[in-house]
Structure formats: structure tokens, C-alpha cells
PDB file of N, CA and C in Angstrom:
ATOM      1  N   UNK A   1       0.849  -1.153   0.000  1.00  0.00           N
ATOM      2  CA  UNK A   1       0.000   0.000   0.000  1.00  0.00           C
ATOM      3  C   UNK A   1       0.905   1.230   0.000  1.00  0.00           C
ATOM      4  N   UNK A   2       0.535   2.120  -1.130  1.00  0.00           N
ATOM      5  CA  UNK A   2       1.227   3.578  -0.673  1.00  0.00           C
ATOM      6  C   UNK A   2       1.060   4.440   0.075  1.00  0.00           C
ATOM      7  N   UNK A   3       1.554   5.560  -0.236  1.00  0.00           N
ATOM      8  CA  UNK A   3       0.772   7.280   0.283  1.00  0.00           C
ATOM      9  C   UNK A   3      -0.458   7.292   0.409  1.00  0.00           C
ATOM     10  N   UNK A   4      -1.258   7.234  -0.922  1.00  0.00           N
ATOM     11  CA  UNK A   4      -2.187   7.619  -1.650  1.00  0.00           C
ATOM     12  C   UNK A   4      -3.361   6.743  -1.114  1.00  0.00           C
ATOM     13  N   UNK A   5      -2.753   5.145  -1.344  1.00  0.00           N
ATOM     14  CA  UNK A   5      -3.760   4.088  -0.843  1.00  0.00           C
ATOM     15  C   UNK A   5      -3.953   4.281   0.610  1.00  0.00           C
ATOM     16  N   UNK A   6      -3.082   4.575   1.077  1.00  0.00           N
ATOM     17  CA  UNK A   6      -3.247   4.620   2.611  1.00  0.00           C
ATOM     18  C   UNK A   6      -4.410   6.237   3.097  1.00  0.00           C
ATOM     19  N   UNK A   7      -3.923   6.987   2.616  1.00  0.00           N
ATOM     20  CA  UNK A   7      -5.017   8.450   2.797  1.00  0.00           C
ATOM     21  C   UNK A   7      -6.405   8.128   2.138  1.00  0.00           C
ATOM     22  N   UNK A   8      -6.794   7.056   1.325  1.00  0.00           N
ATOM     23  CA  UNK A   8      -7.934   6.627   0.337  1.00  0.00           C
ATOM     24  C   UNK A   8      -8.713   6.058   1.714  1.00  0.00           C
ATOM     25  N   UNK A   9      -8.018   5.605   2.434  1.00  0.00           N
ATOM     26  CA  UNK A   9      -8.149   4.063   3.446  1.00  0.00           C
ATOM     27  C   UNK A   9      -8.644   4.880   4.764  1.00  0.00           C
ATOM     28  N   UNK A  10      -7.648   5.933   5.000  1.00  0.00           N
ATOM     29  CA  UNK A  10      -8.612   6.272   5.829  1.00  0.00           C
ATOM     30  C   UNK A  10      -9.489   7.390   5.965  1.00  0.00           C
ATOM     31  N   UNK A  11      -9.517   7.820   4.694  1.00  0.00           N
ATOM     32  CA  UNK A  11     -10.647   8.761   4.113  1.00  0.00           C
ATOM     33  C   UNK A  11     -11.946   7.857   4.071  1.00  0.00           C
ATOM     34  N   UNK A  12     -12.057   6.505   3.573  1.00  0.00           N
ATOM     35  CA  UNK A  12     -13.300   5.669   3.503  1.00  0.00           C
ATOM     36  C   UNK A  12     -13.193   5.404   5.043  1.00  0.00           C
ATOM     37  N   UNK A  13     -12.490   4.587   6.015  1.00  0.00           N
ATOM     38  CA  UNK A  13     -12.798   4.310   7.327  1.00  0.00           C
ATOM     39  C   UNK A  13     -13.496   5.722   8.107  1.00  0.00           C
ATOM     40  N   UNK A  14     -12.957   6.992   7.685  1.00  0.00           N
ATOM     41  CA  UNK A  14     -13.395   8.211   8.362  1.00  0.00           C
ATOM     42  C   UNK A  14     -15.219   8.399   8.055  1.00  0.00           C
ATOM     43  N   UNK A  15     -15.304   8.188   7.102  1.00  0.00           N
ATOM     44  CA  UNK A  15     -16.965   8.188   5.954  1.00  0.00           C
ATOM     45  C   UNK A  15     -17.793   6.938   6.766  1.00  0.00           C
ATOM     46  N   UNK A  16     -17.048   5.351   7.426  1.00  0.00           N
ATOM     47  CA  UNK A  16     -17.733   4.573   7.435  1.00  0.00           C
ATOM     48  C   UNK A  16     -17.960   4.405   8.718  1.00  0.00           C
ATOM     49  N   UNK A  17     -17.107   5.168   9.639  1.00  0.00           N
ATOM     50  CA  UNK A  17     -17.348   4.857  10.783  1.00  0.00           C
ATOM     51  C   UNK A  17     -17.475   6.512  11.546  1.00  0.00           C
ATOM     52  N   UNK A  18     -17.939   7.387  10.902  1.00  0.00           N
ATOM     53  CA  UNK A  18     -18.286   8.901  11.876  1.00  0.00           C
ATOM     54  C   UNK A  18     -17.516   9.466  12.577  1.00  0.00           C
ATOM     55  N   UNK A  19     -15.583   8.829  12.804  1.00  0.00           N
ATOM     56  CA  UNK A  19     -14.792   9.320  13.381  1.00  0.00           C
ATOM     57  C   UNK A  19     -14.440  10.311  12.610  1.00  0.00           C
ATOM     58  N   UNK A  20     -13.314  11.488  13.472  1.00  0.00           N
ATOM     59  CA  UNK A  20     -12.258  12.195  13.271  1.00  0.00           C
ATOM     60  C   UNK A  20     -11.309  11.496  12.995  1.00  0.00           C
ATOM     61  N   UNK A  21     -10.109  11.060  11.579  1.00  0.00           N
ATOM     62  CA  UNK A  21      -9.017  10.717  12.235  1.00  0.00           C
ATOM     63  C   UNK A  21      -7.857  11.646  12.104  1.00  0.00           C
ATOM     64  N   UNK A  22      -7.509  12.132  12.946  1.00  0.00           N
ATOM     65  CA  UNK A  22      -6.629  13.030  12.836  1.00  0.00           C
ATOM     66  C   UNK A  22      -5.052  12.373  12.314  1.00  0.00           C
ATOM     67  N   UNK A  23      -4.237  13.319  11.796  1.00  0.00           N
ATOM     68  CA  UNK A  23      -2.959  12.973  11.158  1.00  0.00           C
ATOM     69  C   UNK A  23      -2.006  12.269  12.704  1.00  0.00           C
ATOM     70  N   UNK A  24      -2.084  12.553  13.815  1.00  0.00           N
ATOM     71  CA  UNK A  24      -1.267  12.289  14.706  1.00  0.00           C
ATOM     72  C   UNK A  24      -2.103  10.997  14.591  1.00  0.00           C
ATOM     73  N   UNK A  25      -3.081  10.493  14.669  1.00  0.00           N
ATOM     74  CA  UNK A  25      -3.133   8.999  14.751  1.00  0.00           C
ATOM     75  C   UNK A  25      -3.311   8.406  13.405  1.00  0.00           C
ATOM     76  N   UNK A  26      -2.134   8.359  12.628  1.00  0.00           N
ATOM     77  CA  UNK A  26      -2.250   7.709  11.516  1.00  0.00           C
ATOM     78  C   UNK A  26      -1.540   6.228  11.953  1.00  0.00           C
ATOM     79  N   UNK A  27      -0.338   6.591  12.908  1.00  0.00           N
ATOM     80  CA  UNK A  27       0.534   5.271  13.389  1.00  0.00           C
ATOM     81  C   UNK A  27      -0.555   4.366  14.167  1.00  0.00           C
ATOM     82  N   UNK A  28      -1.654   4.753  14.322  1.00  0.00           N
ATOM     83  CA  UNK A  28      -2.432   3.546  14.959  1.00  0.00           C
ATOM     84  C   UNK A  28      -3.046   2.730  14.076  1.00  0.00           C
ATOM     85  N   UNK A  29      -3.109   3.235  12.940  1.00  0.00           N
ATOM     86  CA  UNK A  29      -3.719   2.302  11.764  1.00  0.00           C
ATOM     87  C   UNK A  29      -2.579   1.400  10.972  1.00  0.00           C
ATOM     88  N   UNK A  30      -1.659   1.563  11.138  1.00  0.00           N
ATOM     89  CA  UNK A  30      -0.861   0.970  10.529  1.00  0.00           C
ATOM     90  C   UNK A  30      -0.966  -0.546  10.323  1.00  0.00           C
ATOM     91  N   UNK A  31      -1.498  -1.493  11.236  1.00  0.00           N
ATOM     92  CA  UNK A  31      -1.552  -3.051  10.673  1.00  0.00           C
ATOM     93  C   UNK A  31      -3.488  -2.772  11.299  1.00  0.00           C
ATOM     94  N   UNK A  32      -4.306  -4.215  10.882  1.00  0.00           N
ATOM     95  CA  UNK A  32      -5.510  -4.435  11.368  1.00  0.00           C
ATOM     96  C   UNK A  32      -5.446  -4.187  12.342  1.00  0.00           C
ATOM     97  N   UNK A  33      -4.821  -4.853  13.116  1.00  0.00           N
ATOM     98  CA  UNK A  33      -5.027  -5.232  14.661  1.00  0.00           C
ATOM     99  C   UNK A  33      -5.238  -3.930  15.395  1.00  0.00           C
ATOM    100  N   UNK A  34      -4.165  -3.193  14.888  1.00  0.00           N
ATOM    101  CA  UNK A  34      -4.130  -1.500  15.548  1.00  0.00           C
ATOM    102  C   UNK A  34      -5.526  -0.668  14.981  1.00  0.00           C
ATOM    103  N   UNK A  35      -5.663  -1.089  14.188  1.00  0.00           N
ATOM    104  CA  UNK A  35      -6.982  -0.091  13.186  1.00  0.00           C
ATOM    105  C   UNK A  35      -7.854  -0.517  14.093  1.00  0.00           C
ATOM    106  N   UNK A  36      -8.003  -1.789  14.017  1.00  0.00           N
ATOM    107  CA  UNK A  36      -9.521  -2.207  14.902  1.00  0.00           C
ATOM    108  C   UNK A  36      -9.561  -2.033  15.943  1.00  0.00           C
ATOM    109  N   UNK A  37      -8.400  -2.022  16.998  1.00  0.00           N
ATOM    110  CA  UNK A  37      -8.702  -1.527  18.164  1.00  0.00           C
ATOM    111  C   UNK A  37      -8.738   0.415  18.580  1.00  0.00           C
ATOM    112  N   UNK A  38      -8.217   1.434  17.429  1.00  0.00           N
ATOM    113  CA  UNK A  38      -8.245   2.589  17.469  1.00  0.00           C
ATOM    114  C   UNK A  38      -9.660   2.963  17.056  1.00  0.00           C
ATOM    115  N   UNK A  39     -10.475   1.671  15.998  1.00  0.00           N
ATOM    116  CA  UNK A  39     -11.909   2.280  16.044  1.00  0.00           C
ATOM    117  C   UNK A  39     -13.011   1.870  17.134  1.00  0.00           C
ATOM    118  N   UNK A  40     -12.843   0.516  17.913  1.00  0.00           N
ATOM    119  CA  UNK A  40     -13.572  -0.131  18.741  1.00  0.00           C
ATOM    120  C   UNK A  40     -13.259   0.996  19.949  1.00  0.00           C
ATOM    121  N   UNK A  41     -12.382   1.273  20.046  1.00  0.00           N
ATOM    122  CA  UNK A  41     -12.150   2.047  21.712  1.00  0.00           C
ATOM    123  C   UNK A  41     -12.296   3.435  21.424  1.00  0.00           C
ATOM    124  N   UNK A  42     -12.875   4.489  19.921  1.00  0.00           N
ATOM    125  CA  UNK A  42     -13.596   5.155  19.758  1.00  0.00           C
ATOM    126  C   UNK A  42     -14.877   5.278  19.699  1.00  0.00           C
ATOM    127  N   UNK A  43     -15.599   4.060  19.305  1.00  0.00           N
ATOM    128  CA  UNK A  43     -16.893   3.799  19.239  1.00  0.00           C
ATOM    129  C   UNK A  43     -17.444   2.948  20.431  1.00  0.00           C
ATOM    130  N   UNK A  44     -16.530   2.820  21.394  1.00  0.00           N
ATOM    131  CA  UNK A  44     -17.023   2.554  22.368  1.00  0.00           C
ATOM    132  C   UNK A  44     -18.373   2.600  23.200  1.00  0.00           C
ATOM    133  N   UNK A  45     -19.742   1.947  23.288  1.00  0.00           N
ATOM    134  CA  UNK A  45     -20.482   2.897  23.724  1.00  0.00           C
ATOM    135  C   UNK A  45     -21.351   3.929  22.971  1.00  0.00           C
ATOM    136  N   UNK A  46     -21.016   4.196  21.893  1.00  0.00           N
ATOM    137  CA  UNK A  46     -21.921   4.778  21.114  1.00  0.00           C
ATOM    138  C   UNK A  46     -22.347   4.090  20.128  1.00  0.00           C
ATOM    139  N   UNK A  47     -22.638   2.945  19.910  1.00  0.00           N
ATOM    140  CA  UNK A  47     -23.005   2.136  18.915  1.00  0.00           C
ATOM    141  C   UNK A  47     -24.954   1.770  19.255  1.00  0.00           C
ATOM    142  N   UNK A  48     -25.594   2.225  18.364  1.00  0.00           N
ATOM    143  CA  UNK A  48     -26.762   1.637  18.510  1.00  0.00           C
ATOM    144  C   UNK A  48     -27.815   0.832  19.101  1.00  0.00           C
ATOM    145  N   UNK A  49     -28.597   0.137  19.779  1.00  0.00           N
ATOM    146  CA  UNK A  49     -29.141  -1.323  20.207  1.00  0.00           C
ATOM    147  C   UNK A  49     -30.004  -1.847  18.571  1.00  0.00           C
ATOM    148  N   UNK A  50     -29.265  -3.197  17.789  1.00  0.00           N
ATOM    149  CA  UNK A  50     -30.334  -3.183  16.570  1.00  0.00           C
ATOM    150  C   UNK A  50     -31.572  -3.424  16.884  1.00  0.00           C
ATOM    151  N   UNK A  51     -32.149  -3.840  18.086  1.00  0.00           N
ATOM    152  CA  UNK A  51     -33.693  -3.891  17.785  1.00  0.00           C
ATOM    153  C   UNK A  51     -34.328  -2.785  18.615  1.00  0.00           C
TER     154      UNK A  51
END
């Protein structure tokens, strides 16, 4: 992944999940593991009930 792919990546994660991501936390996205836990422990708690 490049520059480009990577700012694409979290331009769509920013659109899909209602966060801010600011440039200082770009190093948290760097592998899955880090992504998913920088969006789970933002969305903590504010997630919906589906029924």
C-alpha cells in the first residue's frame, strides 16, 4: 500500500465509521489489529441497540 492508498483508506474508514481521524493517529492504523482496536475504543459505547 502507498501514500495515496493509505489516505484513500482512511478517508473511507473516516466516511464509514463517523470518526475524526486526525494525522497524529495515523501510526495507529498501521496493521488491522491496531486499526480495529483505534476504532472499537472510539466507538465505544456509542453504537446503537439493533432492535
Amino acid at each position: 500500500m502507498d501514500s495515496l492508498d493509505f489516505l484513500n483508506f482512511v478517508e473511507l474508514l473516516s466516511s464509514r465509521t463517523g470518526l475524526a481521524l486526525p494525522e497524529q493517529d495515523y501510526p495507529s492504523l498501521t496493521t488491522l489489529e491496531s486499526g480495529a482496536d483505534y476504532v472499537a475504543a472510539r466507538t465505544r459505547g456509542t453504537q446503537q441497540d439493533p432492535s
